[in-house]
Protein backbone atom coordinates (compact mmCIF):
# COMPACT_ATOMS: atom_id res chain seq x y z
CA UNK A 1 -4.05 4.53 35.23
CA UNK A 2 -2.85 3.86 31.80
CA UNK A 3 -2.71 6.95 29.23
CA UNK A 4 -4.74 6.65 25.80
CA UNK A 5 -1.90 8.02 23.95
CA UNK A 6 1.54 8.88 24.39
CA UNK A 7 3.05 11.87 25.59
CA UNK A 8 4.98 12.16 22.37
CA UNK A 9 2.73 11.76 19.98
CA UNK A 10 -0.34 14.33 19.15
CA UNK A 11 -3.60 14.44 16.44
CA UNK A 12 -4.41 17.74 15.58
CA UNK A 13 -7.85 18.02 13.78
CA UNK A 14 -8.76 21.56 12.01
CA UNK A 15 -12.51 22.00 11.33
CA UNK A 16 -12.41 18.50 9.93
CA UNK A 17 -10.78 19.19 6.75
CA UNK A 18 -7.26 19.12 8.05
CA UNK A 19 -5.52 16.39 9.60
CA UNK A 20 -2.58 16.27 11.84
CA UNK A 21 -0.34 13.29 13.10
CA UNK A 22 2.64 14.07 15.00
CA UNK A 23 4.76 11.02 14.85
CA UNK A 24 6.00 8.13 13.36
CA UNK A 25 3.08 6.62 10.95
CA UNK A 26 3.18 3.97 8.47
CA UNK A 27 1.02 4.07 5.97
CA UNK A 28 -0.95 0.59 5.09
CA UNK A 29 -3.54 1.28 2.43
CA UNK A 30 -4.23 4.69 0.95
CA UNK A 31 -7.17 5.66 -1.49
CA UNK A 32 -8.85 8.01 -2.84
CA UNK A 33 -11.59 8.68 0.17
CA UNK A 34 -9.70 6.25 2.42
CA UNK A 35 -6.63 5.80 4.83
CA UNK A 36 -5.68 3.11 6.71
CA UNK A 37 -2.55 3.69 8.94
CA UNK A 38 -0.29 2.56 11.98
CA UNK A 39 0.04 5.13 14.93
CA UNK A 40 2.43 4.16 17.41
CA UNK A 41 0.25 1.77 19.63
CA UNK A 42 -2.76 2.80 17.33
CA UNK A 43 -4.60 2.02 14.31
CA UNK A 44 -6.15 5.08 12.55
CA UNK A 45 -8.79 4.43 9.92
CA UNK A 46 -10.25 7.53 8.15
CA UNK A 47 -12.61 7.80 5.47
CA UNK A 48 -13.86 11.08 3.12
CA UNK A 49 -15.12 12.17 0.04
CA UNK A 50 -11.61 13.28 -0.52
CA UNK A 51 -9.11 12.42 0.58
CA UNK A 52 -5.09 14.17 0.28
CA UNK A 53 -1.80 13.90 1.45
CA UNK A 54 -0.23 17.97 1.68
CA UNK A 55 2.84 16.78 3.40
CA UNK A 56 4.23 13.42 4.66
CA UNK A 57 7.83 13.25 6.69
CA UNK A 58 9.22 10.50 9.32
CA UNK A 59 7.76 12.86 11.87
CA UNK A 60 4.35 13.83 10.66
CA UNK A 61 1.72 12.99 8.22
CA UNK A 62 -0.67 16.08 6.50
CA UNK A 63 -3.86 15.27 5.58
CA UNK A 64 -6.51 17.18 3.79
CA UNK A 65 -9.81 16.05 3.64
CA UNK A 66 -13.79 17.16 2.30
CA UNK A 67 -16.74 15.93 4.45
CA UNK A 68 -15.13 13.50 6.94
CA UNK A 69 -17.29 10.66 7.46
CA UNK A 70 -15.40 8.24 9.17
CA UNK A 71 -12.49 8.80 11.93
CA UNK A 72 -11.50 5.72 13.88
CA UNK A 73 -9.01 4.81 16.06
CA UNK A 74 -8.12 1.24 17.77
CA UNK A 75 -5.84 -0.23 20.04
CA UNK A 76 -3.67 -2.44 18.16
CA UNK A 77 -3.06 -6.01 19.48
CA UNK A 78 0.32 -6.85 21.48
């Protein structure tokens, strides 16, 4: 049975205004109401009204957002 995510790395979401990734991330495009970014194995896309970076480290990326309205994740290809 293969896992959806690793054991090391986590997504926190906070009344979906506040998100949480717990690991290495790489940022590819970043605007105003949108975020496209690497997750280990993963793709995240994310979309808002607003969108904000509180905090961004090697081991975790802070994101605040208003009115999510899109919140996708994909398996990227090997």
């Amino acid at each position: 049975m293969n896992k959806l995510f690793p054991l090391h790395a986590s997504i926190m979401i906070e009344n979906f205004s506040e998100i949480i990734l717990d690991y290495k991330v790489t940022i590819h495009r970043l605007e105003e109401n949108n975020l496209v970014c690497s997750y280990d194995d993963f793709l995240l896309e994310i979309q808002a009204v607003t969108l904000e970076i509180k905090s961004f480290s090697m081991e975790q990326l802070r994101i605040q957002v208003d009115e999510l309205m899109y919140f996708n994740i994909t398996r990227k290809e090997k």
